[in-house]
Protein backbone atom coordinates (compact mmCIF):
# COMPACT_ATOMS: atom_id res chain seq x y z
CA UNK A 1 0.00 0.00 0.00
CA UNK A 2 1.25 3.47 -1.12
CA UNK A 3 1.67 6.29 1.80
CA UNK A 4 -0.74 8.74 1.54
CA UNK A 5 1.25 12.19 1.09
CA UNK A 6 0.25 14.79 3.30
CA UNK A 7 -1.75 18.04 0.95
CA UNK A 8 0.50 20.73 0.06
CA UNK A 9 0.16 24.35 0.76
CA UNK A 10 2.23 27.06 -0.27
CA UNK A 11 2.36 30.47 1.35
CA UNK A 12 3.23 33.58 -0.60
CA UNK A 13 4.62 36.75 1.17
CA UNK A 14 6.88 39.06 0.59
CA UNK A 15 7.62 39.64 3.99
CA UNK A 16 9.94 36.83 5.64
CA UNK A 17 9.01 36.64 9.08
CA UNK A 18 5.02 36.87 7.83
CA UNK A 19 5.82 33.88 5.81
CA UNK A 20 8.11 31.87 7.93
CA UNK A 21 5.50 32.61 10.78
CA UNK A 22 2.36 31.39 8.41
CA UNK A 23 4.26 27.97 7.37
CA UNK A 24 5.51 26.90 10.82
CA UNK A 25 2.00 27.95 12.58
CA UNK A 26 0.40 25.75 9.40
CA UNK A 27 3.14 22.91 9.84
CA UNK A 28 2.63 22.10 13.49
CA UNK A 29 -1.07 22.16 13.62
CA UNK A 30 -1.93 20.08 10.80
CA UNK A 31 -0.38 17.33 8.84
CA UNK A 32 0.74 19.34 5.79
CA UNK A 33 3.57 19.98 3.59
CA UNK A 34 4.43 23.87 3.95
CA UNK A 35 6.15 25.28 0.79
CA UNK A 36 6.84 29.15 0.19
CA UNK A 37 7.59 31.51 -2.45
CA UNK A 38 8.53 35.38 -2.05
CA UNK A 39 6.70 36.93 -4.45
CA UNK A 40 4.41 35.99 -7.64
CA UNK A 41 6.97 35.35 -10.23
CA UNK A 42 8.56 32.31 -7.84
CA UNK A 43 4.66 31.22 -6.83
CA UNK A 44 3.90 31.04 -10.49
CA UNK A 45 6.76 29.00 -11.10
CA UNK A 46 6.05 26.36 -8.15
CA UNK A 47 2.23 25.81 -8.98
CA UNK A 48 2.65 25.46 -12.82
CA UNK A 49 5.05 22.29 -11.47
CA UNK A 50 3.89 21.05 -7.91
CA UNK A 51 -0.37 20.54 -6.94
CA UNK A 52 -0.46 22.75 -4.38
CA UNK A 53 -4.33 22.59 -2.48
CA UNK A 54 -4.39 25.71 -1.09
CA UNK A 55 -2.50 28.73 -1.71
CA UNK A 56 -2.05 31.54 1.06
CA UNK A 57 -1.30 35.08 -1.00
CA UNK A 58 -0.19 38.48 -0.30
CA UNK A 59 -2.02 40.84 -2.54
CA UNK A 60 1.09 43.59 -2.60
CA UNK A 61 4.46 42.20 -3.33
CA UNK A 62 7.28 42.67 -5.64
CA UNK A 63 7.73 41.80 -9.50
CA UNK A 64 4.39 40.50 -9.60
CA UNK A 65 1.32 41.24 -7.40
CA UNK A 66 -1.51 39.00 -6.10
CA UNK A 67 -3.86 40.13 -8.29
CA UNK A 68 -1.47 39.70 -11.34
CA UNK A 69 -0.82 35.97 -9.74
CA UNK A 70 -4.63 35.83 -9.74
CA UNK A 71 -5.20 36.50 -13.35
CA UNK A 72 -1.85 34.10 -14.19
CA UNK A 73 -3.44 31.14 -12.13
CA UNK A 74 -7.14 31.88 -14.08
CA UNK A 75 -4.68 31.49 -17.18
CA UNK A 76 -2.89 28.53 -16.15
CA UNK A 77 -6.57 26.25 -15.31
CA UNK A 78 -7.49 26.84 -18.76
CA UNK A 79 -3.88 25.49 -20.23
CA UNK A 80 -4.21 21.53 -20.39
CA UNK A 81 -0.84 21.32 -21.22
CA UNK A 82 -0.05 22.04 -17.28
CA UNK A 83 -0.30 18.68 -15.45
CA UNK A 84 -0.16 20.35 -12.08
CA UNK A 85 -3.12 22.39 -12.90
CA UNK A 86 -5.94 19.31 -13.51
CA UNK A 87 -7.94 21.42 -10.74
CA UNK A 88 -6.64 24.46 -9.37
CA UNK A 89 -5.77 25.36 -5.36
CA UNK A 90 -8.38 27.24 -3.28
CA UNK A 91 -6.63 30.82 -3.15
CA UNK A 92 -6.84 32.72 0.88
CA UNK A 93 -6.25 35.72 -0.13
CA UNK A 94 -4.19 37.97 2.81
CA UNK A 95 -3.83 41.77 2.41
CA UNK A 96 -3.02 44.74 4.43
CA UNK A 97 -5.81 47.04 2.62
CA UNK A 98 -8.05 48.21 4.71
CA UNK A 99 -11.45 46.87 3.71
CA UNK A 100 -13.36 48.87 0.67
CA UNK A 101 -9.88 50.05 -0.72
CA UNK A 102 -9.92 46.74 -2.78
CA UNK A 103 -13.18 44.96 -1.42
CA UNK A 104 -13.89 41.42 -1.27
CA UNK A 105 -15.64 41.31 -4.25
CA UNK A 106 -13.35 42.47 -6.87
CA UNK A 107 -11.01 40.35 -5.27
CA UNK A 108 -12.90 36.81 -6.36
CA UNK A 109 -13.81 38.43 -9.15
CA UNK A 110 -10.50 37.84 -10.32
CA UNK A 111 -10.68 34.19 -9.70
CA UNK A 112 -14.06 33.21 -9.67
CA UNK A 113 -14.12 29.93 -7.93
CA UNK A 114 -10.76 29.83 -6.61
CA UNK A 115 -10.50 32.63 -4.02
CA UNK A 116 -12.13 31.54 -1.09
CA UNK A 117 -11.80 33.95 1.86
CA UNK A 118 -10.03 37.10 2.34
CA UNK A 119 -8.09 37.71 5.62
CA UNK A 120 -6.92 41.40 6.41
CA UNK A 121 -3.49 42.16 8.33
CA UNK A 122 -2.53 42.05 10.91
CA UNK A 123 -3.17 38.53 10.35
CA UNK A 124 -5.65 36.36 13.06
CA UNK A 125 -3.53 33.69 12.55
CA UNK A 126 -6.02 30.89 14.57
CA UNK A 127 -8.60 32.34 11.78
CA UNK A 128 -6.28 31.71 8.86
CA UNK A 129 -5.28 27.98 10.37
CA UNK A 130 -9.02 27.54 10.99
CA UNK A 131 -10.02 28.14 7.65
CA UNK A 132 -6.86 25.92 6.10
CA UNK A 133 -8.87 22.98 8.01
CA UNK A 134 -11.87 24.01 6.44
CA UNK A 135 -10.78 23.96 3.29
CA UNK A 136 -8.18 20.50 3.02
CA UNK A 137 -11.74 18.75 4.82
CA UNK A 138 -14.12 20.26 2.21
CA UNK A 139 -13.29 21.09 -1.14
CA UNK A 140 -16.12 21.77 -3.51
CA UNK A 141 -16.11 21.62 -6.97
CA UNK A 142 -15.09 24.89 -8.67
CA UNK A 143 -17.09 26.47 -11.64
């Protein structure tokens, strides 16, 4: 019988202690594989060649921003030529604008199906975790 490999989540933040504190908090609660990328350009790169299930983004980073990751993912689920993309990771969208600067709405607007909550900073970390469960226990089909 093959071992069952734990899901995979990766965590992208421009910020280093942000994202160091996200995967550790993520890695000791839950039986999950914790990867991380620094900004959009190295995200995009890991998900076009690993199946990530969920994705934890920054909206505002360097060379390429959330939303531009956003748009890049919505490009990438339509590609069949990307193996890694058969079904796309729920996006949990994390952003230090304050709410109606860049509301909810626009944001999974974006990415309809894919972003599935939007957490504002400073982060409730317990929240974010909570939500992680939620998410690897229940994943509904996207449209």
């Amino acid at each position: 019988m093959l071992p069952v490999a734990n899901p995979k989540i990766l965590v992208v933040e421009d910020d280093d202690s942000v994202r160091r504190l996200l995967a550790e908090h993520l890695a000791e609660r839950m039986p999950v594989d914790v990867d991380s990328a620094r900004d959009g350009v190295e995200a995009l790169h890991k998900i076009s060649t690993s199946k990530y299930r969920i994705v934890i983004l920054d909206l505002m980073m360097p060379k390429m921003s959330g939303v531009d990751f956003l748009d890049s993912l919505r490009a990438l689920t339509s590609d069949p030529s990307v193996k890694a993309m058969e079904k796309p990771p729920a996006v949990l969208v994390i952003t230090a604008a304050p709410p109606g600067s860049l509301s909810d709405a626009v944001i999974r607007k974006r990415s309809p199906g894919v972003v599935r909550a939007v957490f504002r900073k400073p982060l409730d970390v317990a929240a974010l975790a909570a939500s992680v469960k939620e998410h690897l226990r229940y994943d509904p089909p996207r449209r």
